[in-house]
Every structure is written in C-alpha cells, then in structure tokens.
Protein backbone atom coordinates (compact mmCIF):
# COMPACT_ATOMS: atom_id res chain seq x y z
CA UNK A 1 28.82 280.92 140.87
CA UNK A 2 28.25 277.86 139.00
CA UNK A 3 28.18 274.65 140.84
CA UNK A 4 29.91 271.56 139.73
CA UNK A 5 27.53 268.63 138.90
CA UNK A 6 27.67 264.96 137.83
CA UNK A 7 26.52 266.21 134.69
CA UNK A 8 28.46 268.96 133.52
CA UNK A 9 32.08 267.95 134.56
CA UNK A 10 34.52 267.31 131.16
CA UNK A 11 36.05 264.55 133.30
CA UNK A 12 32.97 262.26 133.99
CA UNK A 13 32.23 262.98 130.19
CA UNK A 14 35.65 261.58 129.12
CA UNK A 15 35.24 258.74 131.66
CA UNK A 16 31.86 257.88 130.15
CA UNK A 17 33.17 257.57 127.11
CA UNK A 18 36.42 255.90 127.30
CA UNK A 19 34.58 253.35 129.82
CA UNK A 20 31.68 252.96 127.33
CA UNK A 21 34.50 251.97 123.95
CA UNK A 22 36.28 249.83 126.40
CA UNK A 23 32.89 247.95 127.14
CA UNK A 24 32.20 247.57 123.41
CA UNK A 25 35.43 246.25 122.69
CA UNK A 26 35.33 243.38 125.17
CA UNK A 27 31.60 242.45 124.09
CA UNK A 28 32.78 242.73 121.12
CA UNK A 29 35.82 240.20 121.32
CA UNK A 30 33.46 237.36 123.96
CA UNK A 31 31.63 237.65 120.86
CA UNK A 32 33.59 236.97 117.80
CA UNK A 33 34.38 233.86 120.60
CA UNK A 34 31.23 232.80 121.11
CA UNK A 35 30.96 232.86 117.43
CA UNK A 36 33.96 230.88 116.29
CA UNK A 37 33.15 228.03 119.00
CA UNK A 38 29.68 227.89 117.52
CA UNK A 39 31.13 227.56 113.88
CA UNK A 40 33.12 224.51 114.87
CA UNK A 41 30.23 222.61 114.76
CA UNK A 42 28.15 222.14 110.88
CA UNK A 43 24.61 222.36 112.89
CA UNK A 44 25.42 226.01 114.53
CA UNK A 45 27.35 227.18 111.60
CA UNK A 46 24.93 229.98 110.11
CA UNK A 47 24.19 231.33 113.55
CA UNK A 48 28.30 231.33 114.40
CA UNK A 49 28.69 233.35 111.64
CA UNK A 50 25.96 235.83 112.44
CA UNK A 51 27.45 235.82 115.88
CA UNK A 52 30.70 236.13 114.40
CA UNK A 53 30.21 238.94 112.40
CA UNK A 54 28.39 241.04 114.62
CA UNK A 55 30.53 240.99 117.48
CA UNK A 56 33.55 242.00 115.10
CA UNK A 57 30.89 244.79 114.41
CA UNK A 58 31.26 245.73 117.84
CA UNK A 59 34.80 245.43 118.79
CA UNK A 60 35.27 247.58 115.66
CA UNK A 61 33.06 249.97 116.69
CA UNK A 62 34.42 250.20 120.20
CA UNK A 63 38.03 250.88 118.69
CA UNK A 64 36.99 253.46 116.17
CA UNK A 65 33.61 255.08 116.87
CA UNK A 66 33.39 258.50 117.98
CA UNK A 67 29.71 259.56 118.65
CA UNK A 68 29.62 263.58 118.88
CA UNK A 69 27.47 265.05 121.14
CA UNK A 70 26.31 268.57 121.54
CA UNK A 71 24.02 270.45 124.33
C-alpha cells in the first residue's frame, strides 16, 4: 500500500500553489508602492518607474499565472 507523503498529497500541492500566487500578489502590490513613493520625487523618478513596473509585473503574474507541472 502506498504511503501518503509531504510530497505526493494533491492538497499540499494546491496549498503550495495558492500560497505561492497569494505571495506574488502582495510583493507585487508593496511594490508598485514602493514605486509610486519613489516617483514623487524628480531625483528617484527612473528607478520608481522601474520599480513601478515590475512589481505590477508581479502582482499580475500572481493573479493570472498558472505554471503546469508534470512528474
């Protein structure tokens, strides 16, 4: 008979991954913060922007990303 792992449970996989996109989502968003604070100022501009952009990367990736994983 098959023994139940950490590894091989469906449940700890969905876990995983819901706890993984919810983690994106919040960098993600302290981001896009970070990055509009640092755009308020004219020196920090290009680098609020980069910021900026990047962490809307994120949160969109944490909302919308599904990585597929077989074996």
């Amino acid at each position: 008979m098959d023994q139940i792992t950490d590894r091989n449970h469906p449940w700890i996989a969905a876990a995983e991954s819901v706890l993984a996109h919810i983690a994106a989502v919040i960098v993600g968003f302290v981001l896009m913060v970070f990055g509009l604070a640092l755009g308020v100022t004219m020196i920090m501009l290009p680098v609020g922007i980069v910021v900026g952009l990047l962490g809307a990367a994120i949160f969109v990736m944490g909302l919308f990303a599904r990585v597929n994983q077989k074996g």
